[in-house]
C-alpha atoms as a PDB file:
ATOM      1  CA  UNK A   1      26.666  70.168 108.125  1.00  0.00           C
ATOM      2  CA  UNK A   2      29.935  71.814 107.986  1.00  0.00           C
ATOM      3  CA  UNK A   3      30.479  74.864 105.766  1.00  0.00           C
ATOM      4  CA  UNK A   4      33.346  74.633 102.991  1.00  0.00           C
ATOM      5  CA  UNK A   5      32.866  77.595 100.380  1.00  0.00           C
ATOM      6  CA  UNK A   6      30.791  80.189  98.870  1.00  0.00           C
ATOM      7  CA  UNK A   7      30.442  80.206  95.312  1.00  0.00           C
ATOM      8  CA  UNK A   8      29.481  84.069  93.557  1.00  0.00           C
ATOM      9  CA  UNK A   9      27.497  83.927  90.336  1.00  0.00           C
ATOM     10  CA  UNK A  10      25.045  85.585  88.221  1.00  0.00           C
ATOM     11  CA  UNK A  11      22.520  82.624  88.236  1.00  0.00           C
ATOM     12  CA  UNK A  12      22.717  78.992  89.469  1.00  0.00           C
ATOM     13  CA  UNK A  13      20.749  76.623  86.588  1.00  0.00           C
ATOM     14  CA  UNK A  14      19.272  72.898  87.051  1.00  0.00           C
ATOM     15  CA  UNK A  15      20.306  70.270  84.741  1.00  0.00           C
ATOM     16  CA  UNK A  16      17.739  68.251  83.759  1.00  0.00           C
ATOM     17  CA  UNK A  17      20.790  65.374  84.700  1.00  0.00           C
ATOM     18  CA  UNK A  18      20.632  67.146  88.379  1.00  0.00           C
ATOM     19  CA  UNK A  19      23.889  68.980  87.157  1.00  0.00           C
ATOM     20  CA  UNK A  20      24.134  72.294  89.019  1.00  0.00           C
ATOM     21  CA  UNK A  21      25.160  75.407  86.353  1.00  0.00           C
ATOM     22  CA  UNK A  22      27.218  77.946  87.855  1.00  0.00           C
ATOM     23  CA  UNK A  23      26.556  81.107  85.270  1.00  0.00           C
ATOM     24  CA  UNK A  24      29.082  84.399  85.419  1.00  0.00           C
ATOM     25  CA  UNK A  25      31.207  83.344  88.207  1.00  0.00           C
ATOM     26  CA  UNK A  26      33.041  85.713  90.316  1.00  0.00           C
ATOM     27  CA  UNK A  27      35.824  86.350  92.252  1.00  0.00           C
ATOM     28  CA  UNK A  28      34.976  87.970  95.350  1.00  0.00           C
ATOM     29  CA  UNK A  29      35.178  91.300  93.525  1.00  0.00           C
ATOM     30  CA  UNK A  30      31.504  91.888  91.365  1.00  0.00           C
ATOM     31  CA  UNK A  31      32.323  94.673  88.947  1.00  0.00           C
ATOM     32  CA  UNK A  32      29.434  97.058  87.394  1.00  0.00           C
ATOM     33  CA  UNK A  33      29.363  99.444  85.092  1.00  0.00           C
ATOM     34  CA  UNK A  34      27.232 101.864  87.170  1.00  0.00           C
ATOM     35  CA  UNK A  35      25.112 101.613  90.677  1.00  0.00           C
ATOM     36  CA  UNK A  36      22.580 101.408  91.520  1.00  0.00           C
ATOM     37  CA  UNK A  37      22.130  98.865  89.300  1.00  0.00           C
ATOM     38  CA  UNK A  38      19.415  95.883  89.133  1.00  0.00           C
ATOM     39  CA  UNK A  39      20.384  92.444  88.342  1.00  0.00           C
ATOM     40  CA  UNK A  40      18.126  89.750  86.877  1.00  0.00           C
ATOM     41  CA  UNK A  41      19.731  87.716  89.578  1.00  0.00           C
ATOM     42  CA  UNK A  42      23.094  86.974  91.736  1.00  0.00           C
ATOM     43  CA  UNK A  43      23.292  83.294  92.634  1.00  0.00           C
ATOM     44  CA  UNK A  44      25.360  82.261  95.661  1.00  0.00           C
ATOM     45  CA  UNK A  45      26.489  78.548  95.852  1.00  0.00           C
ATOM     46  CA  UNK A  46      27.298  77.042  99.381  1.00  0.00           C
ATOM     47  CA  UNK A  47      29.078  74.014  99.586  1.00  0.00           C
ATOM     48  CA  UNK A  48      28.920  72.139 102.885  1.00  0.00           C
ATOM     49  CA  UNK A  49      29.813  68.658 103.579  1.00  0.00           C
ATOM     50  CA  UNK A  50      27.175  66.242 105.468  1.00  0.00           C
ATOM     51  CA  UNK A  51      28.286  64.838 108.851  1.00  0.00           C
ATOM     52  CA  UNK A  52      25.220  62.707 108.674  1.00  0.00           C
ATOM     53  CA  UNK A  53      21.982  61.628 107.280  1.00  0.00           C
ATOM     54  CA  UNK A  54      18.490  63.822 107.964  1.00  0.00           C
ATOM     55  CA  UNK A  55      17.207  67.070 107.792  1.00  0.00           C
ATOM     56  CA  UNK A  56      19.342  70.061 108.139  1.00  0.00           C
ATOM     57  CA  UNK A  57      18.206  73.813 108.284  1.00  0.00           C
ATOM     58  CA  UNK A  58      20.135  76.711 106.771  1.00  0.00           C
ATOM     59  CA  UNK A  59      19.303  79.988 106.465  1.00  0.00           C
ATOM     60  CA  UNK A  60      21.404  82.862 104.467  1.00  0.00           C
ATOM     61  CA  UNK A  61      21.497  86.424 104.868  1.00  0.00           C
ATOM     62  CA  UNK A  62      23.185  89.274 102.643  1.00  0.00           C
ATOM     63  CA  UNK A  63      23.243  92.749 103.948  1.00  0.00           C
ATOM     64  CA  UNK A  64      24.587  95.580 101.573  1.00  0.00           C
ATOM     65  CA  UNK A  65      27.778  98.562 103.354  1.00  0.00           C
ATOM     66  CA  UNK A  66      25.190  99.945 105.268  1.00  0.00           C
ATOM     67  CA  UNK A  67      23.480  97.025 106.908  1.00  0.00           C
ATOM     68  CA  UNK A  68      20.394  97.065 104.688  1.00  0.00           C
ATOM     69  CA  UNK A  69      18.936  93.556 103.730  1.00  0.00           C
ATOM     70  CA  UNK A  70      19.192  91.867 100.393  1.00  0.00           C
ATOM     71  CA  UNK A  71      18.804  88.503 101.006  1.00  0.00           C
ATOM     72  CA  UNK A  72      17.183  86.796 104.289  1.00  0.00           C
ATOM     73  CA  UNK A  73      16.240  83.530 102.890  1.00  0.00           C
ATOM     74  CA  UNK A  74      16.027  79.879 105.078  1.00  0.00           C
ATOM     75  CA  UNK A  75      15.277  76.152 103.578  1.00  0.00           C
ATOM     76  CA  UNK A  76      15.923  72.581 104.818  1.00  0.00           C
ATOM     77  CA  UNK A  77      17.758  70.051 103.374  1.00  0.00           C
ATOM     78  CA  UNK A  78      16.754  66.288 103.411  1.00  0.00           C
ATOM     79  CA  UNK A  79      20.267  64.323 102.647  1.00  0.00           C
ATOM     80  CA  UNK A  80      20.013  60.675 102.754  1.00  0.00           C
ATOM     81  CA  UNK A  81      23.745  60.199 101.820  1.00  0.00           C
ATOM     82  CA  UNK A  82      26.546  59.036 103.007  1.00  0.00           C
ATOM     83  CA  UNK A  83      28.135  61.023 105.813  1.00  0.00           C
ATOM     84  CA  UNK A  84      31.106  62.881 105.016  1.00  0.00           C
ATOM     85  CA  UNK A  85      30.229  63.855 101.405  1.00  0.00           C
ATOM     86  CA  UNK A  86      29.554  67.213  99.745  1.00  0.00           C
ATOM     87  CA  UNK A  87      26.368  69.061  99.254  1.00  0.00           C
ATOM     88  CA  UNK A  88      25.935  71.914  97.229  1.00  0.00           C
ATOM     89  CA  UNK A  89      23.303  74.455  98.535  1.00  0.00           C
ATOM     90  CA  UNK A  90      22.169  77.178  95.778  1.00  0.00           C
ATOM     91  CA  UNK A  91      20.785  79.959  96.388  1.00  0.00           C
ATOM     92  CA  UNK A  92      19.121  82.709  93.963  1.00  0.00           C
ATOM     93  CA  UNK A  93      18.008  85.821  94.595  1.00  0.00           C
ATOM     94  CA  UNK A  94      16.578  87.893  92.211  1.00  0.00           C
ATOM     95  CA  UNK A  95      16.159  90.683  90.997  1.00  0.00           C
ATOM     96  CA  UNK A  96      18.700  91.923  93.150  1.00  0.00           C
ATOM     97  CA  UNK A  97      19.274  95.665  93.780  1.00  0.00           C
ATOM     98  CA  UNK A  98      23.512  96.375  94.555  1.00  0.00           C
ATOM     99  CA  UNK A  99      23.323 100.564  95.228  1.00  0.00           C
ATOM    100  CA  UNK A 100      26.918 101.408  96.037  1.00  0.00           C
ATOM    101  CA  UNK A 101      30.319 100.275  96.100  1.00  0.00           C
ATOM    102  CA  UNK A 102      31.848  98.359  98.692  1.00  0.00           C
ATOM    103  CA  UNK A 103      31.965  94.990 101.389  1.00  0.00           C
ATOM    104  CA  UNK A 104      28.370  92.747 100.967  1.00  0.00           C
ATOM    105  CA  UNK A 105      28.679  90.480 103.903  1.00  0.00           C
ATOM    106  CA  UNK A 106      26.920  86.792 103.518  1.00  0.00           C
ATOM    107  CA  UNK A 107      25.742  85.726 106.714  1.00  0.00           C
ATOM    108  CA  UNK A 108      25.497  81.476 106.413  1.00  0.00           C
ATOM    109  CA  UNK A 109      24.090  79.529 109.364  1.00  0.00           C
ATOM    110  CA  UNK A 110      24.214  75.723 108.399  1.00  0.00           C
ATOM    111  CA  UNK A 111      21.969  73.316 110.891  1.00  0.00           C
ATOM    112  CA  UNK A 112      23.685  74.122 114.515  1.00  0.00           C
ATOM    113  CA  UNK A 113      27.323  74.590 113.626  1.00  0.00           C
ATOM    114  CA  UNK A 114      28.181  78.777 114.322  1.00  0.00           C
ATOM    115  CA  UNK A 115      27.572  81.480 111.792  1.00  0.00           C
ATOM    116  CA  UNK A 116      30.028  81.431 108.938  1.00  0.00           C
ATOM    117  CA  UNK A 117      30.652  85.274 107.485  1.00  0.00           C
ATOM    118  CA  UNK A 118      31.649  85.696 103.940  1.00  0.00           C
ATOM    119  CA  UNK A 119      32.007  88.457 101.894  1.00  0.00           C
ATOM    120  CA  UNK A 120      32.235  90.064  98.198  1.00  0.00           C
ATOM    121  CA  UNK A 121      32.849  93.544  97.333  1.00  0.00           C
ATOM    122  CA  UNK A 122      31.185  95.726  94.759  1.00  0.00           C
ATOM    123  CA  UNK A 123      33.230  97.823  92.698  1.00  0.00           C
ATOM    124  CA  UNK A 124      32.010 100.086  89.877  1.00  0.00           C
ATOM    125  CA  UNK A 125      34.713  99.398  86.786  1.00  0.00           C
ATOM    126  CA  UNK A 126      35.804 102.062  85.219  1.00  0.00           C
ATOM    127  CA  UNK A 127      34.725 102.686  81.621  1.00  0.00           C
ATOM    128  CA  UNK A 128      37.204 103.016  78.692  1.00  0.00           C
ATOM    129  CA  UNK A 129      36.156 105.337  76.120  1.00  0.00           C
ATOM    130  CA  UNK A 130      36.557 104.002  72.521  1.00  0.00           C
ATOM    131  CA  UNK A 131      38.634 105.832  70.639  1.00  0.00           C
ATOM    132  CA  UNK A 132      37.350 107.929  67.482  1.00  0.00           C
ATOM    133  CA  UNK A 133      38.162 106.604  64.176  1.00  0.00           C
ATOM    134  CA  UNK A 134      38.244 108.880  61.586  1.00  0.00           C
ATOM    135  CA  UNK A 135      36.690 108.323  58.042  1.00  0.00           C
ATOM    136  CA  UNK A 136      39.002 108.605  54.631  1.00  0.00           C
ATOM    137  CA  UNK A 137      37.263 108.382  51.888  1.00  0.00           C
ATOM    138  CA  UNK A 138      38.193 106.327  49.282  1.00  0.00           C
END
């Protein structure tokens, strides 16, 4: 299993057609209105393409700027496909607590190829006031 991308999202959704739903995907930038804050969830997508048929192990880890763990979550894949093609490998964790700005690093370890590091980075946005209409009356 060879890793290809990591997909960012609020929540990853099953089809009833075995679709995969990517909801509220981002860049590599997540931007909050304030921290800490608590999501419902933060989906990460891995897509990987199969070298061969059987069962594959992954695990994936996500560690906040200071080193503290989100995420350390491991499965196995059964893929009976043909070799070559592409797997998608979702992920959800939730809730999931982001407490300060900056790098989140994505640790992915896909059956016994190396470690693959990814990151996204956790900015708070800053907040435009509205401006204050005044009233005439009529």
């Amino acid at each position: 299993m060879v890793f290809e991308s990591l997909v960012v999202c609020d929540d990853i959704r099953f089809e009833s057609n075995g679709k995969l739903l990517f909801v509220g995907v981002y860049s590599d930038i997540v931007q909050v209105v304030k921290l800490p804050l608590q999501l419902r969830s933060l989906g990460l997508a891995i897509k990987a393409r199969a070298m061969g048929k059987g069962k594959f192990t992954f695990s994936v880890i996500v560690t906040d700027p200071q080193g503290n763990s989100l995420l350390d979550a491991n499965g196995e894949l059964n893929y009976e496909g043909e070799p070559g093609r592409i797997v998608w490998l979702p992920v959800v964790m939730g809730p999931a607590l982001l407490t300060t700005e900056g790098t989140y690093a994505v640790r992915i370890v896909l059956a016994d190829s190396a470690a693959v590091n990814e990151t996204f980075l956790v900015r708070k946005a800053a907040v435009q006031e509205a401006p204050l209409l005044q009233a005439r009356p009529n």
